[in-house]
Protein backbone atom coordinates (compact mmCIF):
# COMPACT_ATOMS: atom_id res chain seq x y z
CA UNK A 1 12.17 12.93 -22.40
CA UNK A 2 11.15 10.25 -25.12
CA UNK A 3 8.80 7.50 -25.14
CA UNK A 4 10.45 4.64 -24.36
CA UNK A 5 11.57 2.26 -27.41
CA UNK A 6 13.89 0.09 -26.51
CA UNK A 7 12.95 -4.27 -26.12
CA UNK A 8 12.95 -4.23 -22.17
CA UNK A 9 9.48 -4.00 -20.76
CA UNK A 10 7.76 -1.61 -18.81
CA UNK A 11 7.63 -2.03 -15.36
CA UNK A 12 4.06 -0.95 -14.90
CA UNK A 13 2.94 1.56 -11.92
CA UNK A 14 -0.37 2.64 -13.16
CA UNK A 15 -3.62 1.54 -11.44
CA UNK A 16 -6.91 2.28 -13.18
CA UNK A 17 -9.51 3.45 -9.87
CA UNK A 18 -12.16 4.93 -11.79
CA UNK A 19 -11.92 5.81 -15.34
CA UNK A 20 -9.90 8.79 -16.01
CA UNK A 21 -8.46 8.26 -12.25
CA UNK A 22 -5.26 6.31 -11.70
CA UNK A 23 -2.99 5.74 -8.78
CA UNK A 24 1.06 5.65 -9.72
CA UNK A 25 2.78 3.43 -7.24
CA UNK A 26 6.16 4.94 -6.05
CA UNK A 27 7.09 2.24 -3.64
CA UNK A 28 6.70 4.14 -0.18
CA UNK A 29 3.71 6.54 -1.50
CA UNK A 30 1.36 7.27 -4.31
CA UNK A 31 0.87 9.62 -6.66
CA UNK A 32 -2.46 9.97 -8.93
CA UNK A 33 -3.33 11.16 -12.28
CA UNK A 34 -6.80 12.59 -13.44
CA UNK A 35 -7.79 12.41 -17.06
CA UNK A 36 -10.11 14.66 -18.24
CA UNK A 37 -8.20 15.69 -21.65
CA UNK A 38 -5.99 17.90 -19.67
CA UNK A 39 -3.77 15.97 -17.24
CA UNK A 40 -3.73 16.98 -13.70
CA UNK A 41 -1.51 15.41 -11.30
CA UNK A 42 -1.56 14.88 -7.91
CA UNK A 43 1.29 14.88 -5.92
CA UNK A 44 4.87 14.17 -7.58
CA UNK A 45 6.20 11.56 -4.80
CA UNK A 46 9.95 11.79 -3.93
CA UNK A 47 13.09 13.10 -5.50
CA UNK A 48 13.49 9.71 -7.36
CA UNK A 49 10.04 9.53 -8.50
CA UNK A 50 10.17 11.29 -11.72
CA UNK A 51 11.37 8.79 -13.79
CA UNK A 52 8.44 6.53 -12.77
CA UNK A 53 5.90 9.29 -13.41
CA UNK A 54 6.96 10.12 -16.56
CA UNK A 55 6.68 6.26 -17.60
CA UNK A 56 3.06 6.24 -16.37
CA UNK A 57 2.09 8.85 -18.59
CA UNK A 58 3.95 6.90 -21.17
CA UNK A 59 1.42 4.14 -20.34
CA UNK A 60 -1.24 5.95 -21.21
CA UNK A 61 0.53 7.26 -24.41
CA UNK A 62 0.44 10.90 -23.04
CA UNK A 63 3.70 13.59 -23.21
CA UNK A 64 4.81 15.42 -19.89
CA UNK A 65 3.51 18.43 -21.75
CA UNK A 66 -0.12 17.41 -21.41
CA UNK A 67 -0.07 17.64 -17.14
CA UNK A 68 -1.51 21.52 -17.02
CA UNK A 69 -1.82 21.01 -13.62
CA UNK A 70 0.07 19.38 -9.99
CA UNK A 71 -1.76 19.77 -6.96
CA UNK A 72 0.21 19.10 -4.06
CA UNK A 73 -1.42 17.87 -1.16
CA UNK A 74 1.36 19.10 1.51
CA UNK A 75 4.87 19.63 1.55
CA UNK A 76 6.70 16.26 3.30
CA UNK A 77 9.63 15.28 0.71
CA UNK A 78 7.14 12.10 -0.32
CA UNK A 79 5.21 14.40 -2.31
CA UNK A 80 7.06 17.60 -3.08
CA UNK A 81 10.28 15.41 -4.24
CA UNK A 82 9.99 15.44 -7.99
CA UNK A 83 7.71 19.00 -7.66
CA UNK A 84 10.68 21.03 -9.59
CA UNK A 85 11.42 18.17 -12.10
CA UNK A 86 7.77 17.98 -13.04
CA UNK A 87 7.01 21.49 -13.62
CA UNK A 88 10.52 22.19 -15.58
CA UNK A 89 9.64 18.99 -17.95
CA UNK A 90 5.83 19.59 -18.30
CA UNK A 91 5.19 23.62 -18.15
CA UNK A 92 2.43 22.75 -15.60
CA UNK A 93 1.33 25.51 -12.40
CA UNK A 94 1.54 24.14 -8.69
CA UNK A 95 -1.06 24.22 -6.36
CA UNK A 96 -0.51 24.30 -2.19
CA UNK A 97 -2.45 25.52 0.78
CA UNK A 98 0.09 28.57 1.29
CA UNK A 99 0.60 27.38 4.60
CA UNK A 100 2.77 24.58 2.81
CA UNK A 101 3.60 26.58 -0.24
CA UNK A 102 5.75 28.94 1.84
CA UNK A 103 7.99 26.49 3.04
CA UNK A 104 8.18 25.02 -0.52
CA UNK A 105 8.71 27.53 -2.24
CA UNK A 106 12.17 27.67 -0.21
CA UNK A 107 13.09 23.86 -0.88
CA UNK A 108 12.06 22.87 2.92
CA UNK A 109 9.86 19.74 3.87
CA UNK A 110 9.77 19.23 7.31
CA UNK A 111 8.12 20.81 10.45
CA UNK A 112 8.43 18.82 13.50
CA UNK A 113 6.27 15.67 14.18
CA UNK A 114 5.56 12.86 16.41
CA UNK A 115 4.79 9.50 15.92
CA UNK A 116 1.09 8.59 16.04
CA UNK A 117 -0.33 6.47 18.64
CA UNK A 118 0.24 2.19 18.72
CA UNK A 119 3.36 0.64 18.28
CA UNK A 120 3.55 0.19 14.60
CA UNK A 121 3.19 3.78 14.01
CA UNK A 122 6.53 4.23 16.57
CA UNK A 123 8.40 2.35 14.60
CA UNK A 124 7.37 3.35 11.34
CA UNK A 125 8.39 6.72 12.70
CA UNK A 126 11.99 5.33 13.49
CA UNK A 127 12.24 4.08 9.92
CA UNK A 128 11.05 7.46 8.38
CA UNK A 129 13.28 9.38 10.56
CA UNK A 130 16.37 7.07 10.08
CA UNK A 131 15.49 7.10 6.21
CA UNK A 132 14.68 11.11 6.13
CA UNK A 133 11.13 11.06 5.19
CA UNK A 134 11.24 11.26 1.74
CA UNK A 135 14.02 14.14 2.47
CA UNK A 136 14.26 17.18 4.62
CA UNK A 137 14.98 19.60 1.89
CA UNK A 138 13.98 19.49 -1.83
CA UNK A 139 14.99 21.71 -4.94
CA UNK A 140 12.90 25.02 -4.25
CA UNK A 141 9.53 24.78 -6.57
CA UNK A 142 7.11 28.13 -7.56
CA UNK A 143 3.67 27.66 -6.37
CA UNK A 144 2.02 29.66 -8.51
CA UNK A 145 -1.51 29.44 -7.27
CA UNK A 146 -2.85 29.34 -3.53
CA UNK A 147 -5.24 27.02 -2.68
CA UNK A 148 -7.99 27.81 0.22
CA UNK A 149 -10.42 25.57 1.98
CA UNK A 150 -14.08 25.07 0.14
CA UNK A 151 -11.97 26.30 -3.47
CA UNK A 152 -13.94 24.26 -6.45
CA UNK A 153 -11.21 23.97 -9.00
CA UNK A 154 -12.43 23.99 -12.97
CA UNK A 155 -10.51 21.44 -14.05
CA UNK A 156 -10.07 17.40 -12.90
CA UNK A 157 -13.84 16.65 -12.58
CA UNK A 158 -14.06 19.75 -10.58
CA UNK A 159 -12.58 18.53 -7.61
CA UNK A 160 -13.59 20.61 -4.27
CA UNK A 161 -10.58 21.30 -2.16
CA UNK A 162 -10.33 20.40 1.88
CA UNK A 163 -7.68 21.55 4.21
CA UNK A 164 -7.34 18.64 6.44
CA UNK A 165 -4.40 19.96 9.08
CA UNK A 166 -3.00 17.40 11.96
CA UNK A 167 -0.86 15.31 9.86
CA UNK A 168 0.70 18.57 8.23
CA UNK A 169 -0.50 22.33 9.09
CA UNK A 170 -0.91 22.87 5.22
CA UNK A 171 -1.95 19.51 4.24
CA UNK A 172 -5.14 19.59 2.11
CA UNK A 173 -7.33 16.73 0.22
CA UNK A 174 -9.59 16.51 -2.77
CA UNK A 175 -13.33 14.94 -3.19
CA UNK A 176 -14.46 14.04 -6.63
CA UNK A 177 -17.92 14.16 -7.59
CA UNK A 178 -17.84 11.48 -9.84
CA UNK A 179 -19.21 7.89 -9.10
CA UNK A 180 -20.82 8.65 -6.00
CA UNK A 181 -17.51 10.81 -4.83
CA UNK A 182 -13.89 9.76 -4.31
CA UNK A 183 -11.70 11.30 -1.72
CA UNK A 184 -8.04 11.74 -2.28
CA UNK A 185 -7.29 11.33 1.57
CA UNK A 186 -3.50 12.30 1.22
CA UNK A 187 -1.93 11.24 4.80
CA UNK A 188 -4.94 12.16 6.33
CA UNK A 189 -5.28 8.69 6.87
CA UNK A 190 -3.71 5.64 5.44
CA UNK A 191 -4.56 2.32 4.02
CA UNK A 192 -1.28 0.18 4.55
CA UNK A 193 -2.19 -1.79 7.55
CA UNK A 194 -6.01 -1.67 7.19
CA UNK A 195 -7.37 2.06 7.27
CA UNK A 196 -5.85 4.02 10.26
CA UNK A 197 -4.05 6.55 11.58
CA UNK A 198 -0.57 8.41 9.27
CA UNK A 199 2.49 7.47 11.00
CA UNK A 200 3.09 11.24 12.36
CA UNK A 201 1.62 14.00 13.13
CA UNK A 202 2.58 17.71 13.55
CA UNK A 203 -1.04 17.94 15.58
CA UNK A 204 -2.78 14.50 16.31
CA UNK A 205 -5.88 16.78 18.21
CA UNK A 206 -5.93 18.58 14.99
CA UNK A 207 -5.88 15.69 13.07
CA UNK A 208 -8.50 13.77 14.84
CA UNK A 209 -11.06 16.75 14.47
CA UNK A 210 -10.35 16.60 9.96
CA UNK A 211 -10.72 12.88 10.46
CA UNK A 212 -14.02 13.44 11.54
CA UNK A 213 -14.66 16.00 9.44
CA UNK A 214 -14.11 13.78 6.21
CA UNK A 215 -15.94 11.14 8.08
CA UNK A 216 -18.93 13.00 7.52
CA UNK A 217 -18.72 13.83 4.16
CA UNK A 218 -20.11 11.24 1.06
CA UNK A 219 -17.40 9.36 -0.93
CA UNK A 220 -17.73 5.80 -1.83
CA UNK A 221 -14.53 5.28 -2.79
CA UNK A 222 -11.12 6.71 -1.02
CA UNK A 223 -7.43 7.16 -2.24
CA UNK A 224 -4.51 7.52 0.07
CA UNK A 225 -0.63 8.94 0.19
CA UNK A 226 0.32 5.74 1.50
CA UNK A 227 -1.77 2.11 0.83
CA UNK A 228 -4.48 1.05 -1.39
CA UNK A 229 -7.82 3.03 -2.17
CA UNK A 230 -10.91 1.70 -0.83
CA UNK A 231 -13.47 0.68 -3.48
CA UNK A 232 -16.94 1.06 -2.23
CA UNK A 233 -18.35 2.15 1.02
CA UNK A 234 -15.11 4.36 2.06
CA UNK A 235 -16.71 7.00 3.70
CA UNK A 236 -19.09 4.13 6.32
CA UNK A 237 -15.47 2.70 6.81
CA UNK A 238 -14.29 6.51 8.05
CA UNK A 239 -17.38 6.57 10.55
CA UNK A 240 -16.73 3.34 11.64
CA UNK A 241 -12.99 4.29 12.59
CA UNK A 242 -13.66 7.89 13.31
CA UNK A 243 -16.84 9.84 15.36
CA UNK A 244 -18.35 12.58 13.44
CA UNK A 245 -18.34 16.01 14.78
């Protein structure tokens, strides 16, 4: 892959949260990119994303080569699509809850889900399923590292690792330290009609119960799989929506 030098512009998809954080907009999800000299990635959107990503880190004038590391937040084809691209172009390990990794690791994105509560969510569900989620299988990708919940990782700021099952058995999130701590909320929960519920759910009890669960932790600011991050007071908008346990 080469920089890109030809007249047309850029069509930009990088959004600067905090520095050294940026969200990539792939049209139906997100993907983000920490800076902290080594690139980690998280999340690789679908199996048409790649081109995009690659032009982000063009953006910042970085090479595939400098991503060491993509954490994957759960398997649904939204995230995993562009998993096997990535790694082949940039060298970098994977990172799943093995729960997820498993089914990965054999090209498959899908268990089976139902659509969340409210009537938006229903027919959000009929689009996804009519549109195949992101798709139901993917090229196979290694997942070369396991990822458990509580793991502190020693790269990207140190991000602390969270598995947050309901949406996805082996979904997981990350909270960031930095600037008062910033939650990447995967499809915990979603920002795309006003903070609220995924549109599925392999377990909504399950889900409910890590809802609350992030709801008690402290992040001002939150970042989601699907809709914009919440700058400033995230977490009092998560205990406003969700009880704590």
């Amino acid at each position: 892959w080469k920089v890109n030098s030809s007249k047309e512009p850029i069509d930009m998809t990088m959004k600067l949260i905090i520095p050294g954080v940026y969200q990539i907009g792939l049209r139906i999800v997100n993907a983000f990119l920490v800076d902290h000299g080594e690139l980690t990635l998280i999340d690789t959107g679908t199996s048409s994303s790649t081109e995009k990503i690659l032009q982000s880190l063009n953006e910042i004038g970085r090479q595939p080569q400098d991503t060491q590391h993509i954490l994957v937040t759960h398997l649904h084809g939204d995230h995993t699509g562009s998993l096997a691209a990535l790694k082949d172009l940039s060298g970098a390990q994977a990172y799943m809850h093995p729960l997820d990794a498993d089914l990965v690791r054999k090209g498959l994105t899908m268990r089976p889900v139902k659509p969340a509560p409210g009537l938006v969510n229903n027919l959000l569900y009929r689009f996804m399923s009519l549109q195949g989620s992101g798709g139901m299988s993917i090229q196979p990708a290694e997942i070369e590292i396991e990822l458990k919940n509580g793991d502190e990782l020693d790269f990207a700021g140190g991000l602390r690792v969270i598995h947050a099952p309901g949406h996805c058995a082996g979904q997981v999130v990350f909270l960031l330290p930095d600037n008062g701590g910033l939650l990447f909320a995967a499809d915990a929960a979603s920002n795309m009609f006003g903070l609220g519920y995924p549109p599925i759910f392999e377990d909504l009890n399950e889900g409910n119960m890590t809802l609350s669960r992030l709801a008690a932790l402290d992040f001002k600011i939150a970042c989601f799989g699907h809709g914009s991050a919440i700058i400033g007071q995230a977490a009092e908008r998560f205990r406003g929506k969700w009880s704590v346990i």
